[in-house]
C-alpha atoms as a PDB file:
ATOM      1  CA  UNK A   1     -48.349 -60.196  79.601  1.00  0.00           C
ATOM      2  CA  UNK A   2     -50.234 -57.143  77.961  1.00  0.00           C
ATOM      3  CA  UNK A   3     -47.664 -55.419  75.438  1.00  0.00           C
ATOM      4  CA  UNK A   4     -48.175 -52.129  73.911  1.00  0.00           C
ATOM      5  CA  UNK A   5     -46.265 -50.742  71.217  1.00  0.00           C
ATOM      6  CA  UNK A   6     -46.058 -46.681  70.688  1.00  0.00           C
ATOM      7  CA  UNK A   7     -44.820 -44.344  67.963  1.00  0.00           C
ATOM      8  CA  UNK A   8     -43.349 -47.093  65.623  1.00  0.00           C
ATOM      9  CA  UNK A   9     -43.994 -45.640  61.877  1.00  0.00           C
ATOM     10  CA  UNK A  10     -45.742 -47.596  58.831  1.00  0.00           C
ATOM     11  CA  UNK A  11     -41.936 -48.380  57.583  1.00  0.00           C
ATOM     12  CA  UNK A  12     -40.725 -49.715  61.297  1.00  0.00           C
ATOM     13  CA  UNK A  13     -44.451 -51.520  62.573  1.00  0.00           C
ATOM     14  CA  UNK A  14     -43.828 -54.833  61.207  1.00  0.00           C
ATOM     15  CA  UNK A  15     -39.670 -55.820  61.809  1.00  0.00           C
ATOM     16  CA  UNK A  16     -40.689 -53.838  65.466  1.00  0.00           C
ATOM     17  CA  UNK A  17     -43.410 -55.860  66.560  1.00  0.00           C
ATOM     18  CA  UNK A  18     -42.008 -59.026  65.038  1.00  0.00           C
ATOM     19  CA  UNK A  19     -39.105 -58.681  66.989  1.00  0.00           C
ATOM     20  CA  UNK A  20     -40.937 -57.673  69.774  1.00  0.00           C
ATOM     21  CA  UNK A  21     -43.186 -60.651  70.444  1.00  0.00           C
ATOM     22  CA  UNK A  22     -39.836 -62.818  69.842  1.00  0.00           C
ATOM     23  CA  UNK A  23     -37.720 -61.111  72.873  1.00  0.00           C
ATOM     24  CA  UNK A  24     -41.259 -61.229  75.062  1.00  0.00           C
ATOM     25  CA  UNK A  25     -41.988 -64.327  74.395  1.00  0.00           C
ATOM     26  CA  UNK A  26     -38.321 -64.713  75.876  1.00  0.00           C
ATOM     27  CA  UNK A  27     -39.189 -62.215  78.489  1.00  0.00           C
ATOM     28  CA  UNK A  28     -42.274 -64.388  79.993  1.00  0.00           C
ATOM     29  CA  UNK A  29     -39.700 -67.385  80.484  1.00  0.00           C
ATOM     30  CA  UNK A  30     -38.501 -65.726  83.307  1.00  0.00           C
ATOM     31  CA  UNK A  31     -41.885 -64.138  84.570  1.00  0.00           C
ATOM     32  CA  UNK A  32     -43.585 -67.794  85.031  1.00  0.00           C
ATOM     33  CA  UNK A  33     -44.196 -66.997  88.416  1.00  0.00           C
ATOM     34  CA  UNK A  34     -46.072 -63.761  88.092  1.00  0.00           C
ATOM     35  CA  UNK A  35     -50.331 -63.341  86.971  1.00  0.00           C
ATOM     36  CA  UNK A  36     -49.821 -62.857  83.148  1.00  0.00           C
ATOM     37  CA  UNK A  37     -52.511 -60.409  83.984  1.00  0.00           C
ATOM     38  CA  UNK A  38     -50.557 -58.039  86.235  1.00  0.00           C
ATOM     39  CA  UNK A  39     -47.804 -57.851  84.186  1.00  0.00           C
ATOM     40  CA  UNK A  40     -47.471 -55.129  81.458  1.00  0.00           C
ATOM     41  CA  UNK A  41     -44.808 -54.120  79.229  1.00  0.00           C
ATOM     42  CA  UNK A  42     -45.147 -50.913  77.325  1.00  0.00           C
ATOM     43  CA  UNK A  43     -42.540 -50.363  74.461  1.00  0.00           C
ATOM     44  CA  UNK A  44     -41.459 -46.267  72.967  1.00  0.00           C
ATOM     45  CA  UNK A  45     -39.370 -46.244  70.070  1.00  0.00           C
ATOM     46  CA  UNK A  46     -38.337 -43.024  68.457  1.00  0.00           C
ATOM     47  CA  UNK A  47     -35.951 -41.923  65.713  1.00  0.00           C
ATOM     48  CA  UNK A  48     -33.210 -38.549  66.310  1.00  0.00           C
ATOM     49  CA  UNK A  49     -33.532 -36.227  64.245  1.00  0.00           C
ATOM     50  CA  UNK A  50     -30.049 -35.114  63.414  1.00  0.00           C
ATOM     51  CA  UNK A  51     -28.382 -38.404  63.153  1.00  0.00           C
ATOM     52  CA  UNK A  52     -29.184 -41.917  61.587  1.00  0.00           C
ATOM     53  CA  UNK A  53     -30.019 -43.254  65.722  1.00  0.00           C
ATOM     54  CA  UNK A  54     -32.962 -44.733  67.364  1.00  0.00           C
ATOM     55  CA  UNK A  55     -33.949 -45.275  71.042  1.00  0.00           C
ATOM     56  CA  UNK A  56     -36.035 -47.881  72.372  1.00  0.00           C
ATOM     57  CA  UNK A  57     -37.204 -47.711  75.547  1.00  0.00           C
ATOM     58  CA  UNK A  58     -39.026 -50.119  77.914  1.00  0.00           C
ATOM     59  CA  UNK A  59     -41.576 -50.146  81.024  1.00  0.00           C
ATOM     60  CA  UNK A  60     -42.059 -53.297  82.910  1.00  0.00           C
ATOM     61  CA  UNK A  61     -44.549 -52.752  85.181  1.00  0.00           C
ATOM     62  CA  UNK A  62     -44.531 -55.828  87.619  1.00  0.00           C
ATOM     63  CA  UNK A  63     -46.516 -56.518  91.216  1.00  0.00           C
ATOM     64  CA  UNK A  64     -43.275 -55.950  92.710  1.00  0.00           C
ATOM     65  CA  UNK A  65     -41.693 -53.118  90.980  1.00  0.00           C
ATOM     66  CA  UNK A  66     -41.380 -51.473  87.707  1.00  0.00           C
ATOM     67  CA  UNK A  67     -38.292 -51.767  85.693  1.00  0.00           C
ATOM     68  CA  UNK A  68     -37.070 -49.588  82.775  1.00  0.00           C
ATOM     69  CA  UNK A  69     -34.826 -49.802  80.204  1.00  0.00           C
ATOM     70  CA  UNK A  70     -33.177 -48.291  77.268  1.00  0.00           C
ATOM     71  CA  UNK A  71     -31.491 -49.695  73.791  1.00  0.00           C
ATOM     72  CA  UNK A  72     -29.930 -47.654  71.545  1.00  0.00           C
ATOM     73  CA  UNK A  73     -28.452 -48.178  67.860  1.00  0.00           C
ATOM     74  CA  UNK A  74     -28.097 -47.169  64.182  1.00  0.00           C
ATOM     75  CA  UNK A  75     -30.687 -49.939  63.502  1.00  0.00           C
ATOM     76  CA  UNK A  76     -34.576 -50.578  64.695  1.00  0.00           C
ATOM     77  CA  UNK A  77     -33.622 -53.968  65.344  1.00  0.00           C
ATOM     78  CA  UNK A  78     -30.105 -53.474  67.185  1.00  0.00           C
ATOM     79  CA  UNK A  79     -32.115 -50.484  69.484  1.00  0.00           C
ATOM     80  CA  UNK A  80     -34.915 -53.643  70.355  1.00  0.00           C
ATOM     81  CA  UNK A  81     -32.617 -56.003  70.693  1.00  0.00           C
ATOM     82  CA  UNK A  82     -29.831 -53.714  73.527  1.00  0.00           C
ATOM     83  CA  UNK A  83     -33.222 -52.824  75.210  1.00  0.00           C
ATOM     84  CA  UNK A  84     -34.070 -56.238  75.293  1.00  0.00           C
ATOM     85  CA  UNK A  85     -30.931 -57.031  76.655  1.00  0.00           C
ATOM     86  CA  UNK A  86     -30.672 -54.606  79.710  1.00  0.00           C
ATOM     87  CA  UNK A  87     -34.629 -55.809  80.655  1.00  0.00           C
ATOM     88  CA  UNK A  88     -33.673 -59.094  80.649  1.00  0.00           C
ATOM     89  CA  UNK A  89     -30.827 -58.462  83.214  1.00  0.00           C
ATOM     90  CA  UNK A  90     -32.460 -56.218  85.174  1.00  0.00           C
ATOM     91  CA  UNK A  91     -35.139 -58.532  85.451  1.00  0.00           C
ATOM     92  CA  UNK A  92     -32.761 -61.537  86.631  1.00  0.00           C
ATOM     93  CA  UNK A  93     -31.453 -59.464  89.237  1.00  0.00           C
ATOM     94  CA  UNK A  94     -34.724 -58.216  90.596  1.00  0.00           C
ATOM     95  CA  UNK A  95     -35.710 -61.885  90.948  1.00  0.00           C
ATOM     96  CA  UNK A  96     -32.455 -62.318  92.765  1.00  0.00           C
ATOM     97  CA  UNK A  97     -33.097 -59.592  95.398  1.00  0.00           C
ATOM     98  CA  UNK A  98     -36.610 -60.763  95.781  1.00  0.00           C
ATOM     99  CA  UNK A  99     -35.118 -64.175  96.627  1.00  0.00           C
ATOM    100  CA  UNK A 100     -32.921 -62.288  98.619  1.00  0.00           C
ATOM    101  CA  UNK A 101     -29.848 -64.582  97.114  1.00  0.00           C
ATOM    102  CA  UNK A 102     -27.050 -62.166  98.849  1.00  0.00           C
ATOM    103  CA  UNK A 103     -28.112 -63.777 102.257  1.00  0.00           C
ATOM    104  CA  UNK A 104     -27.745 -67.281 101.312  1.00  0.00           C
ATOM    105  CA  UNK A 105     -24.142 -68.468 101.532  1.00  0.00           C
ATOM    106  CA  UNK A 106     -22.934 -71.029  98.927  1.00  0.00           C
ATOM    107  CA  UNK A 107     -21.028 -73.631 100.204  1.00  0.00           C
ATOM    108  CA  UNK A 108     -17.501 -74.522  98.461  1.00  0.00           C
ATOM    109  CA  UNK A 109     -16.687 -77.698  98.116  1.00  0.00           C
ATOM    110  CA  UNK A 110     -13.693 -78.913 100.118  1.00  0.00           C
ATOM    111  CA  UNK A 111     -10.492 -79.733  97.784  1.00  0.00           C
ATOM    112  CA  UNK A 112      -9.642 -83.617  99.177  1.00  0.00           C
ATOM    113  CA  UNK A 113      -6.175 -83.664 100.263  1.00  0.00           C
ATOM    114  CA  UNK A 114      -4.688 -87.464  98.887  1.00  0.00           C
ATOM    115  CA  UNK A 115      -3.201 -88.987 101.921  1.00  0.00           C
END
Protein backbone atom coordinates (compact mmCIF):
# COMPACT_ATOMS: atom_id res chain seq x y z
CA UNK A 1 0.00 0.00 0.00
CA UNK A 2 1.69 3.43 -0.97
CA UNK A 3 0.55 6.09 1.78
CA UNK A 4 1.00 9.71 1.45
CA UNK A 5 0.57 12.13 4.06
CA UNK A 6 -0.28 16.04 3.15
CA UNK A 7 -0.37 19.33 5.06
CA UNK A 8 0.34 17.84 8.59
CA UNK A 9 2.53 20.72 10.45
CA UNK A 10 6.04 20.21 12.33
CA UNK A 11 3.81 20.08 15.75
CA UNK A 12 1.15 17.32 14.21
CA UNK A 13 3.92 15.09 11.72
CA UNK A 14 4.93 12.67 14.24
CA UNK A 15 1.47 11.58 16.58
CA UNK A 16 -0.14 11.82 12.61
CA UNK A 17 1.96 9.49 10.92
CA UNK A 18 2.39 7.28 13.96
CA UNK A 19 -1.09 6.81 14.11
CA UNK A 20 -1.34 6.53 10.65
CA UNK A 21 0.83 3.51 9.88
CA UNK A 22 -1.05 1.85 13.04
CA UNK A 23 -4.79 2.15 11.47
CA UNK A 24 -3.07 1.07 7.83
CA UNK A 25 -1.39 -1.47 8.97
CA UNK A 26 -5.06 -2.39 10.17
CA UNK A 27 -6.35 -1.24 6.88
CA UNK A 28 -4.14 -3.88 4.73
CA UNK A 29 -5.78 -6.77 6.93
CA UNK A 30 -8.66 -6.44 4.98
CA UNK A 31 -6.97 -5.58 1.52
CA UNK A 32 -4.98 -9.11 1.46
CA UNK A 33 -6.48 -9.82 -1.65
CA UNK A 34 -5.55 -6.78 -3.64
CA UNK A 35 -1.60 -5.98 -5.46
CA UNK A 36 -0.08 -3.93 -2.53
CA UNK A 37 1.07 -2.10 -5.57
CA UNK A 38 -2.28 -0.87 -6.90
CA UNK A 39 -3.45 0.20 -3.85
CA UNK A 40 -2.90 3.83 -2.61
CA UNK A 41 -4.11 5.72 0.23
CA UNK A 42 -3.57 9.42 0.30
CA UNK A 43 -4.28 11.16 3.73
CA UNK A 44 -5.32 15.52 4.03
CA UNK A 45 -5.47 16.79 7.37
CA UNK A 46 -6.20 20.41 8.03
CA UNK A 47 -6.93 22.59 11.05
CA UNK A 48 -10.26 25.44 11.04
CA UNK A 49 -9.45 28.41 11.56
CA UNK A 50 -12.09 29.82 13.82
CA UNK A 51 -12.52 26.97 16.13
CA UNK A 52 -10.20 24.43 18.03
CA UNK A 53 -11.42 21.46 14.98
CA UNK A 54 -9.57 19.39 12.57
CA UNK A 55 -10.61 17.34 9.49
CA UNK A 56 -9.02 14.38 8.21
CA UNK A 57 -9.81 13.18 5.14
CA UNK A 58 -9.03 9.98 3.18
CA UNK A 59 -8.63 8.61 -0.58
CA UNK A 60 -8.50 4.95 -1.14
CA UNK A 61 -7.83 4.46 -4.45
CA UNK A 62 -8.42 0.64 -5.16
CA UNK A 63 -8.58 -1.53 -8.71
CA UNK A 64 -12.14 -1.60 -8.10
CA UNK A 65 -13.17 1.72 -6.90
CA UNK A 66 -12.05 4.60 -4.89
CA UNK A 67 -13.41 5.22 -1.51
CA UNK A 68 -13.35 8.44 0.58
CA UNK A 69 -13.74 9.36 3.85
CA UNK A 70 -13.86 11.99 6.44
CA UNK A 71 -13.03 12.20 10.46
CA UNK A 72 -13.58 15.02 12.31
CA UNK A 73 -12.68 16.12 16.05
CA UNK A 74 -11.23 18.59 18.60
CA UNK A 75 -8.11 16.33 18.55
CA UNK A 76 -5.45 15.19 15.62
CA UNK A 77 -5.77 11.85 16.89
CA UNK A 78 -9.72 11.58 17.43
CA UNK A 79 -10.03 13.29 13.52
CA UNK A 80 -7.48 10.02 12.35
CA UNK A 81 -8.97 7.77 14.27
CA UNK A 82 -13.29 8.69 13.03
CA UNK A 83 -11.65 8.74 9.50
CA UNK A 84 -10.20 5.60 10.13
CA UNK A 85 -13.29 4.35 11.25
CA UNK A 86 -15.71 5.27 8.32
CA UNK A 87 -12.72 3.73 5.73
CA UNK A 88 -12.72 0.76 7.44
CA UNK A 89 -16.55 0.29 7.01
CA UNK A 90 -16.80 1.48 3.84
CA UNK A 91 -14.24 -0.77 2.87
CA UNK A 92 -16.08 -3.96 4.45
CA UNK A 93 -19.03 -3.16 2.59
CA UNK A 94 -17.40 -2.64 -0.76
CA UNK A 95 -15.93 -6.13 -0.31
CA UNK A 96 -19.44 -7.25 0.41
CA UNK A 97 -20.97 -5.89 -2.84
CA UNK A 98 -18.05 -7.16 -4.77
CA UNK A 99 -18.91 -10.59 -3.33
CA UNK A 100 -22.20 -9.69 -4.15
CA UNK A 101 -23.34 -11.09 -0.45
CA UNK A 102 -27.11 -9.60 -0.93
CA UNK A 103 -27.70 -12.51 -3.48
CA UNK A 104 -26.66 -15.28 -1.35
CA UNK A 105 -29.42 -16.40 1.01
CA UNK A 106 -28.40 -17.61 4.52
CA UNK A 107 -30.01 -20.48 5.60
CA UNK A 108 -31.72 -20.51 9.26
CA UNK A 109 -31.45 -23.23 11.09
CA UNK A 110 -34.66 -25.13 11.80
CA UNK A 111 -35.81 -24.85 15.67
CA UNK A 112 -36.33 -28.95 16.50
CA UNK A 113 -39.71 -29.40 17.76
CA UNK A 114 -39.28 -32.25 20.96
CA UNK A 115 -41.75 -34.88 20.14
Amino acid sequence: MKLTIRNAHEEWREPVEKETHRQAAKLEKLLKRYSPDLVNLHADIEKHARKESYTFTLNLSLPTGTLHATGEGSDVLASVKVAFAEICAQCKKHQSLLRKDYEWKRKRPRLRVPA
